[in-house]
PDB file of N, CA and C in Angstrom:
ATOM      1  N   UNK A   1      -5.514 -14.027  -4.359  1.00  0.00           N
ATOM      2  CA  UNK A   1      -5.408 -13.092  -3.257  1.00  0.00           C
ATOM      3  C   UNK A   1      -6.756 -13.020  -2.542  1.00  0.00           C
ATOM      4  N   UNK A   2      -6.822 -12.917  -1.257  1.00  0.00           N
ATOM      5  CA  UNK A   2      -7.830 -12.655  -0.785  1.00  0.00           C
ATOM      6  C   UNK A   2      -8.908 -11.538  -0.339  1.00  0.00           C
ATOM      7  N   UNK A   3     -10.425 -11.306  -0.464  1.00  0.00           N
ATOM      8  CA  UNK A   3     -10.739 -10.538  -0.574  1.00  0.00           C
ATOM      9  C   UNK A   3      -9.968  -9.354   0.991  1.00  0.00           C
ATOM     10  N   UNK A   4     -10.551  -8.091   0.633  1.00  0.00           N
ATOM     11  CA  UNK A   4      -9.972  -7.376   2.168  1.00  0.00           C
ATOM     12  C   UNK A   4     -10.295  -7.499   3.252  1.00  0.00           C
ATOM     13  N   UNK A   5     -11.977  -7.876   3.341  1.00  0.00           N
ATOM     14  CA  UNK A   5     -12.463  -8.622   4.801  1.00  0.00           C
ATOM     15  C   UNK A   5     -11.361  -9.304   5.254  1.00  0.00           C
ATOM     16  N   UNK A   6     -11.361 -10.276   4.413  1.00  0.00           N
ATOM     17  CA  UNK A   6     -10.990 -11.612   4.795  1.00  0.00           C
ATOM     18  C   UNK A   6      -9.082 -10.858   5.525  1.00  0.00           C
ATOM     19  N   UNK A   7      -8.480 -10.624   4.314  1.00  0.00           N
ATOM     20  CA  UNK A   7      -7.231  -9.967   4.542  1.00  0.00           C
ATOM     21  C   UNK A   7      -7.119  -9.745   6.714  1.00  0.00           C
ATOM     22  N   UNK A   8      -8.465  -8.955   6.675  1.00  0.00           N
ATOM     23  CA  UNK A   8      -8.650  -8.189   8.213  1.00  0.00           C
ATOM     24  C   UNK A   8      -8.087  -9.581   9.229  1.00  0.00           C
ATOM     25  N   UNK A   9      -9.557 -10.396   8.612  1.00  0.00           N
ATOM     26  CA  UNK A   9      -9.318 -11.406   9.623  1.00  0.00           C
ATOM     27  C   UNK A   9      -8.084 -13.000   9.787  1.00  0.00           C
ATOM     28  N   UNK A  10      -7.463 -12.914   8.678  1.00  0.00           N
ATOM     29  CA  UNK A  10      -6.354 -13.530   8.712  1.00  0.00           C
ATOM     30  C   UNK A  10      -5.314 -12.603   9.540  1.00  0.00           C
ATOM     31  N   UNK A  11      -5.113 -10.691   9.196  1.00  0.00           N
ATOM     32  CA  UNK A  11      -3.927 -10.659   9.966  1.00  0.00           C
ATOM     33  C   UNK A  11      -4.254 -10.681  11.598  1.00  0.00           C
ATOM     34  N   UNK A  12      -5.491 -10.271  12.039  1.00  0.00           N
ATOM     35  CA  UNK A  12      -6.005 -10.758  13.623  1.00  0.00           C
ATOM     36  C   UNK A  12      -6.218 -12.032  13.778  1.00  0.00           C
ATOM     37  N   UNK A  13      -6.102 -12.513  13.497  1.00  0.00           N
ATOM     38  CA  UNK A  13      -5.832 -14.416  13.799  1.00  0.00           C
ATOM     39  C   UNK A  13      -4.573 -14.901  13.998  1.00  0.00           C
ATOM     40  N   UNK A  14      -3.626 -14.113  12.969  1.00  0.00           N
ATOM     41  CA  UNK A  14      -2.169 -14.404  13.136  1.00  0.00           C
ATOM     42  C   UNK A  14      -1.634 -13.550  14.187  1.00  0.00           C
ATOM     43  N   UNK A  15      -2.296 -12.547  14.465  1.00  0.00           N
ATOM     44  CA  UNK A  15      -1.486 -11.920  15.877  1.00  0.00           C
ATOM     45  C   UNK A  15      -1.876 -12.324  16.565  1.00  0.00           C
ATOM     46  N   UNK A  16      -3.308 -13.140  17.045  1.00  0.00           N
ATOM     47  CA  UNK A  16      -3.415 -13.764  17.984  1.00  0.00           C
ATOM     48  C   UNK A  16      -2.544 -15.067  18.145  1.00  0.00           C
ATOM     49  N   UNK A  17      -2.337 -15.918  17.189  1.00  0.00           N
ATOM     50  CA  UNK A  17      -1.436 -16.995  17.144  1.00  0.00           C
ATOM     51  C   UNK A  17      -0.438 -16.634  17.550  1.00  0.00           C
ATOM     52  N   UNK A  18       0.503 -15.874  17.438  1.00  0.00           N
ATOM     53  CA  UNK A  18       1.484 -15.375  17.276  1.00  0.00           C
ATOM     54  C   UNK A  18       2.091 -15.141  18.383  1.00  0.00           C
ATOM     55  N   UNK A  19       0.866 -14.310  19.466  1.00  0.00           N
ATOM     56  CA  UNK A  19       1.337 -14.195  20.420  1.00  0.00           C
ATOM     57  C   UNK A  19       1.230 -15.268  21.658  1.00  0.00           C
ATOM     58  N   UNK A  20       0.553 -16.522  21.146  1.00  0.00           N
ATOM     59  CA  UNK A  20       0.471 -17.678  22.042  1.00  0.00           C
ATOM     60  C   UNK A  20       1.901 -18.895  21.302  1.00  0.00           C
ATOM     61  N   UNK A  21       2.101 -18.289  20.450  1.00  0.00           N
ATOM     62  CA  UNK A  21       3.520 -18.910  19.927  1.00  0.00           C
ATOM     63  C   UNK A  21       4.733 -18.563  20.422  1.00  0.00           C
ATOM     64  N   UNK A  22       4.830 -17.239  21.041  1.00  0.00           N
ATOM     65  CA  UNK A  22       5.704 -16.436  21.583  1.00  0.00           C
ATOM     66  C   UNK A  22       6.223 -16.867  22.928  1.00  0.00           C
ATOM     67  N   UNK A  23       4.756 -17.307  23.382  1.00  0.00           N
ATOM     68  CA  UNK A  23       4.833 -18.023  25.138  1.00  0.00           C
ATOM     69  C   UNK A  23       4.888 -19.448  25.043  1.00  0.00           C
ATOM     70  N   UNK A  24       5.659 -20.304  23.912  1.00  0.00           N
ATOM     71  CA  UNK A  24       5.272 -21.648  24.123  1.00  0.00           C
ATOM     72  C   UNK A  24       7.015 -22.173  24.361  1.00  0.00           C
ATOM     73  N   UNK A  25       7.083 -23.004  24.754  1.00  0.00           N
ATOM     74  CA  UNK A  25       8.230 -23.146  25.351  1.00  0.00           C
ATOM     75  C   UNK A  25       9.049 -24.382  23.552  1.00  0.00           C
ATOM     76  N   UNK A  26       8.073 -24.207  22.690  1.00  0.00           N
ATOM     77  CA  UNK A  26       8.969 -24.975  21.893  1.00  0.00           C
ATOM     78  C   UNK A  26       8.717 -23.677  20.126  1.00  0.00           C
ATOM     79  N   UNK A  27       8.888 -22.664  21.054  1.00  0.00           N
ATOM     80  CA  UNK A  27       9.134 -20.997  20.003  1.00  0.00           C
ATOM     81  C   UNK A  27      10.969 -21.252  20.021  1.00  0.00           C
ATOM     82  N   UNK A  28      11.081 -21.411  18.547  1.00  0.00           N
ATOM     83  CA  UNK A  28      12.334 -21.425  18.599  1.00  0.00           C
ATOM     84  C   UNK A  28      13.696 -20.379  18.808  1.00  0.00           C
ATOM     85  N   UNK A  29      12.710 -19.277  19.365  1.00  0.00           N
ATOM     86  CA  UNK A  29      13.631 -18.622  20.409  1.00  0.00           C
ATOM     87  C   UNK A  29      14.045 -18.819  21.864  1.00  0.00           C
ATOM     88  N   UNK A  30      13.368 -19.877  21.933  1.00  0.00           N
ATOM     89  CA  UNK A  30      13.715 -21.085  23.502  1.00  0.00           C
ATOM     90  C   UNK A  30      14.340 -22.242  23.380  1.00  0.00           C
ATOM     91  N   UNK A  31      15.321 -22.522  22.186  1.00  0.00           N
ATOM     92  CA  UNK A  31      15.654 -23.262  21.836  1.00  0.00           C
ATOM     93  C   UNK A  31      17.083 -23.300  21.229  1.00  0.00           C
ATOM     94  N   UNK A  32      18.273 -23.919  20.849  1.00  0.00           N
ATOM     95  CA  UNK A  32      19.125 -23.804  20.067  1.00  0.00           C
ATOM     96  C   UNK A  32      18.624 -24.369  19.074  1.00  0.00           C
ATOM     97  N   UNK A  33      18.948 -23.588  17.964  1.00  0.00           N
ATOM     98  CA  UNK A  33      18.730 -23.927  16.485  1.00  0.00           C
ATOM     99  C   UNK A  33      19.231 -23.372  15.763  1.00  0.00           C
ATOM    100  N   UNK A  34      19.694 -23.563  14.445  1.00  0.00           N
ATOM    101  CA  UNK A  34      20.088 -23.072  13.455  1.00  0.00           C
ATOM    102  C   UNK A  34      19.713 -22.354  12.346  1.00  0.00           C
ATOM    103  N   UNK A  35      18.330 -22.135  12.307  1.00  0.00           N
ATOM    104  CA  UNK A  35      17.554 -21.744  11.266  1.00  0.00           C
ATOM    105  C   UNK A  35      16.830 -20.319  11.804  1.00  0.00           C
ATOM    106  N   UNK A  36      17.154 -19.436  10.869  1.00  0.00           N
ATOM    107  CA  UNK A  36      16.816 -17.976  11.056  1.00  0.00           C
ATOM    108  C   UNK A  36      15.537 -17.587  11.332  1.00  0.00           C
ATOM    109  N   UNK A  37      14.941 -18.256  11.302  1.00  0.00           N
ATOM    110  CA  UNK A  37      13.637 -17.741  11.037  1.00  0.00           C
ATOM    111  C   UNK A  37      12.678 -18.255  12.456  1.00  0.00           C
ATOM    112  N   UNK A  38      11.808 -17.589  12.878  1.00  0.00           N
ATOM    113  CA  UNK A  38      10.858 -17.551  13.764  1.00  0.00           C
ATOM    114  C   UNK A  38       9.934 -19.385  13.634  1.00  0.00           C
ATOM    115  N   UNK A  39      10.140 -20.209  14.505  1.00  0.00           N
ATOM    116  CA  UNK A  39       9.382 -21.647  13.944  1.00  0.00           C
ATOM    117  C   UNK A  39       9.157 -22.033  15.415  1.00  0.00           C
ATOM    118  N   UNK A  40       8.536 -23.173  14.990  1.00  0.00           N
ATOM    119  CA  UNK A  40       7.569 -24.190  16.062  1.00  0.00           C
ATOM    120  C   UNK A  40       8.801 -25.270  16.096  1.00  0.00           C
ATOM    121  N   UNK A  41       9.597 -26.114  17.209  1.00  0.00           N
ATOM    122  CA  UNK A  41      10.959 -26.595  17.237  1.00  0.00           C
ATOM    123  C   UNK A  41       9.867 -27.599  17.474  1.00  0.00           C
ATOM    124  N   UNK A  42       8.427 -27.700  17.688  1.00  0.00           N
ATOM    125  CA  UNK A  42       7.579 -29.337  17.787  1.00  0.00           C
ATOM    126  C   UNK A  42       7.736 -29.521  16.928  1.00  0.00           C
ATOM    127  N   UNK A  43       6.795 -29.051  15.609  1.00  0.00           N
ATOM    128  CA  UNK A  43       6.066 -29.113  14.271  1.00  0.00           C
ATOM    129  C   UNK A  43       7.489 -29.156  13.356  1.00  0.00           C
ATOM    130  N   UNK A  44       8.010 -28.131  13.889  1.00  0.00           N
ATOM    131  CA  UNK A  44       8.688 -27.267  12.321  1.00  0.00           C
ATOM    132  C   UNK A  44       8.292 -26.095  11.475  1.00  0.00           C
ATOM    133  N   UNK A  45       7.145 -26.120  11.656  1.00  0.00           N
ATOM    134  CA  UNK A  45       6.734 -24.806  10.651  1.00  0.00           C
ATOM    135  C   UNK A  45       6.806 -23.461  10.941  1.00  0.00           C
ATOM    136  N   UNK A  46       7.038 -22.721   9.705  1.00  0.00           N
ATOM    137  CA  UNK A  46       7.316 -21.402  10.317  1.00  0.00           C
ATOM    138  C   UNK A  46       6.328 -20.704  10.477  1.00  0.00           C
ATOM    139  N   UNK A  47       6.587 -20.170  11.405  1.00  0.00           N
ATOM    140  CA  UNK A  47       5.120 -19.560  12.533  1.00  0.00           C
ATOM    141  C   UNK A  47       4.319 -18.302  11.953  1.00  0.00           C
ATOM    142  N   UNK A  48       5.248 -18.029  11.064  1.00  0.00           N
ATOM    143  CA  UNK A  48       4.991 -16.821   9.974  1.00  0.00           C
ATOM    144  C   UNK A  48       3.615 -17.084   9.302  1.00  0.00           C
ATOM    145  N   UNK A  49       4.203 -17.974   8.564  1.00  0.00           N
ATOM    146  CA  UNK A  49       2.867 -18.637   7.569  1.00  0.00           C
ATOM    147  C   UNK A  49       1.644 -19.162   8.359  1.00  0.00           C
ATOM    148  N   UNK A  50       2.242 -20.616   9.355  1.00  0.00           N
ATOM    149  CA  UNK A  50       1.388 -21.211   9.461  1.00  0.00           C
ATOM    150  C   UNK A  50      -0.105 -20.338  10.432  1.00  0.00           C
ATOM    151  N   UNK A  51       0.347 -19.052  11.147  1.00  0.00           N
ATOM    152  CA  UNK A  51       0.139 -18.908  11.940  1.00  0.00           C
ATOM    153  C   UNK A  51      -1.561 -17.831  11.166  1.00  0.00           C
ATOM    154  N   UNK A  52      -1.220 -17.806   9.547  1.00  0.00           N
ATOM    155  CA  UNK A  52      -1.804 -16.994   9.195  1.00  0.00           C
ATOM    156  C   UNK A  52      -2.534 -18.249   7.804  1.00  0.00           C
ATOM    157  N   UNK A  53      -2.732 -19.077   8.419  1.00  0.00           N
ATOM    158  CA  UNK A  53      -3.458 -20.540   7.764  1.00  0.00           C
ATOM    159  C   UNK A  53      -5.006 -20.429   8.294  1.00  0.00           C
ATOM    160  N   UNK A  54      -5.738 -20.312   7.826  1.00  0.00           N
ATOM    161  CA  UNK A  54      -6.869 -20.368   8.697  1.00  0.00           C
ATOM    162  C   UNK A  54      -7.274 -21.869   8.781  1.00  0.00           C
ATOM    163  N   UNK A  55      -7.293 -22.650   7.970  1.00  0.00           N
ATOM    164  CA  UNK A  55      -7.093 -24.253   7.954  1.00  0.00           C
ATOM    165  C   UNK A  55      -6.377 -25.029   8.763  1.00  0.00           C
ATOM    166  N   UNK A  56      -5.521 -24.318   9.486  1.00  0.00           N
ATOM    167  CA  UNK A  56      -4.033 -24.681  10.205  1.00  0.00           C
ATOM    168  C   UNK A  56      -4.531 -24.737  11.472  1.00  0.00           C
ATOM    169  N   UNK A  57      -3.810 -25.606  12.478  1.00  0.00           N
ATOM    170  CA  UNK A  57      -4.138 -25.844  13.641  1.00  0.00           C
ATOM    171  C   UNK A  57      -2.710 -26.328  14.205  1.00  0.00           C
ATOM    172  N   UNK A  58      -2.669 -26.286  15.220  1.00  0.00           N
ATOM    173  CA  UNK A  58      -1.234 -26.251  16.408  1.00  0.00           C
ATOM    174  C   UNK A  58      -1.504 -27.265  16.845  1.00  0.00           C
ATOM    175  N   UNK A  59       0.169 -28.630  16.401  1.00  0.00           N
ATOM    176  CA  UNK A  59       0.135 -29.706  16.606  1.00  0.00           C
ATOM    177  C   UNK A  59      -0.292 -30.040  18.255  1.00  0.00           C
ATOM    178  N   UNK A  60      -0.035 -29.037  18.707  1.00  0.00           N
ATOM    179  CA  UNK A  60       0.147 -28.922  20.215  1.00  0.00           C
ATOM    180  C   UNK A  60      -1.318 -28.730  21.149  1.00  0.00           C
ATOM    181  N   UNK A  61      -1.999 -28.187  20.679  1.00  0.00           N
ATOM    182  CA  UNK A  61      -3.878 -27.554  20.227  1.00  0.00           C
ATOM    183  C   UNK A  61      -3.706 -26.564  21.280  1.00  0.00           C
ATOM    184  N   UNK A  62      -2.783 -25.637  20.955  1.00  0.00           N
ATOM    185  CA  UNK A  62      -2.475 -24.244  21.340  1.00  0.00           C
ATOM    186  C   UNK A  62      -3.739 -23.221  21.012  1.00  0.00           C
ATOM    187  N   UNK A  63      -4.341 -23.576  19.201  1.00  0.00           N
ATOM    188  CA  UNK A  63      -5.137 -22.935  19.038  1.00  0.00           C
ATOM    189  C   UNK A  63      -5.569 -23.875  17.467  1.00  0.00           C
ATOM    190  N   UNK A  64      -6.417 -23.643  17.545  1.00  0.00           N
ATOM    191  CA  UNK A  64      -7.285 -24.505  16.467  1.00  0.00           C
ATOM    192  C   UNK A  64      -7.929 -23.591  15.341  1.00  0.00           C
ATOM    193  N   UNK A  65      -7.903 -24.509  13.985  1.00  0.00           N
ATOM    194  CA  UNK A  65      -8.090 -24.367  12.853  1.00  0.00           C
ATOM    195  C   UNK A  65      -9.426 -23.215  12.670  1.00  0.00           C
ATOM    196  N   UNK A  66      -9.715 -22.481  11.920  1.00  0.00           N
ATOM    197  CA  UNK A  66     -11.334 -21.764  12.475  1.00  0.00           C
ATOM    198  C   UNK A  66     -11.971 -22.355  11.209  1.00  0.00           C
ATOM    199  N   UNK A  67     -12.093 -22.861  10.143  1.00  0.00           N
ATOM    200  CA  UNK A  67     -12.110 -23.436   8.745  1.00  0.00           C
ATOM    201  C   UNK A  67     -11.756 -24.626   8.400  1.00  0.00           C
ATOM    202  N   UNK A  68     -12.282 -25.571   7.618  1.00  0.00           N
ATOM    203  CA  UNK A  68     -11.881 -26.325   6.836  1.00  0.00           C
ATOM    204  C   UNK A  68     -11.043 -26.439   5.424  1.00  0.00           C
ATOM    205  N   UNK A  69      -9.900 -27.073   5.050  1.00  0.00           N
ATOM    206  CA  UNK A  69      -9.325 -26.458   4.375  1.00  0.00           C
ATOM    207  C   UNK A  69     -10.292 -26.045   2.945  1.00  0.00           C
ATOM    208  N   UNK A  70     -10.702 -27.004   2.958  1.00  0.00           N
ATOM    209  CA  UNK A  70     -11.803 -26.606   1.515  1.00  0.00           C
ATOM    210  C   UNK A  70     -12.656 -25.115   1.574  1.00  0.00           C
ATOM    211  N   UNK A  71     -13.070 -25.050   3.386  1.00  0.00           N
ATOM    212  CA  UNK A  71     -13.472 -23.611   3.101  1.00  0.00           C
ATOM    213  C   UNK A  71     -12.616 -22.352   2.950  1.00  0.00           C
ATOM    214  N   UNK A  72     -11.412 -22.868   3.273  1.00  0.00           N
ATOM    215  CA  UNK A  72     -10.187 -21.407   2.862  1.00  0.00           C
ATOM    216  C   UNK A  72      -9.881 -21.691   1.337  1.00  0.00           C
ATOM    217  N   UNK A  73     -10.222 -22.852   1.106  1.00  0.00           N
ATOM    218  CA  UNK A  73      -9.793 -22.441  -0.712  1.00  0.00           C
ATOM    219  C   UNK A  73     -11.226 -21.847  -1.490  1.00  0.00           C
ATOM    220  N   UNK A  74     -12.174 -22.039  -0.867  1.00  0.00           N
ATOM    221  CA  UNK A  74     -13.140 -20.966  -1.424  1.00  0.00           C
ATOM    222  C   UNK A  74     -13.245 -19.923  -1.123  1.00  0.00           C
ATOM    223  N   UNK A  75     -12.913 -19.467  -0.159  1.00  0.00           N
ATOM    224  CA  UNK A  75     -12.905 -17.468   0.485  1.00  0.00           C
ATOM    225  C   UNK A  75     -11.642 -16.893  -0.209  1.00  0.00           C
ATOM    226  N   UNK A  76     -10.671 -18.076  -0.151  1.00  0.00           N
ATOM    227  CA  UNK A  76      -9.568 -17.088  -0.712  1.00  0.00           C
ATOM    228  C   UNK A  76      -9.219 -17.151  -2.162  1.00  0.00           C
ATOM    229  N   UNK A  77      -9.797 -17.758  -3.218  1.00  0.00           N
ATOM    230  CA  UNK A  77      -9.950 -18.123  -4.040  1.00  0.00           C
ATOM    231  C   UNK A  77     -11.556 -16.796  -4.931  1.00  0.00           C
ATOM    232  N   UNK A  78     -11.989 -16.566  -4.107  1.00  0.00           N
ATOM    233  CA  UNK A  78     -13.628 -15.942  -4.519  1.00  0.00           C
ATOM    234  C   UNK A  78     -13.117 -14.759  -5.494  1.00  0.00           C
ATOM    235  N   UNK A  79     -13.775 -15.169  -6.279  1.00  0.00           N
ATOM    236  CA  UNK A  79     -13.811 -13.936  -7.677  1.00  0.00           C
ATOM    237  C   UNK A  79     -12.598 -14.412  -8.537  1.00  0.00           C
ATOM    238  N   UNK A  80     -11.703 -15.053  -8.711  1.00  0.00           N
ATOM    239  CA  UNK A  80     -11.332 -15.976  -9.634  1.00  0.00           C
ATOM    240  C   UNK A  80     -11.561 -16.545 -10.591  1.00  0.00           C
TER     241      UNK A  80
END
């Protein structure tokens, strides 16, 4: 689990994602699809998660990674 800083700045990263996911024309609420859940109809992934990846970056470069993945497995990993 991650410390609570960190907590802060993953869920303001994902609302920022979130809401540039909202306006993209391949938010699979602009789309027919079959699958319940909130996703990227480019990628596939659900926008949920990925959006709260700090390693993660938008196939599309909507918005970019802020970390390397190695550095999110040490912040979120710390005190383990």
């Amino acid at each position: 689990m991650p410390p609570k800083e960190l907590k802060k700045v993953i869920k303001k990263t994902s609302k920022e994602r979130l809401a540039i996911c909202e306006a993209c024309e391949y938010h699979s609420k602009n789309k027919k699809t079959i699958r319940p859940d909130a996703h990227c109809t480019n990628c596939g992934c659900t926008l949920s998660a990925k959006t709260k990846c700090l390693s993660c970056s938008c196939p599309l470069e909507k918005w970019v990674a802020l970390v390397t993945p190695d550095q999110e497995d040490e912040m979120t990993s710390h005190g383990k």
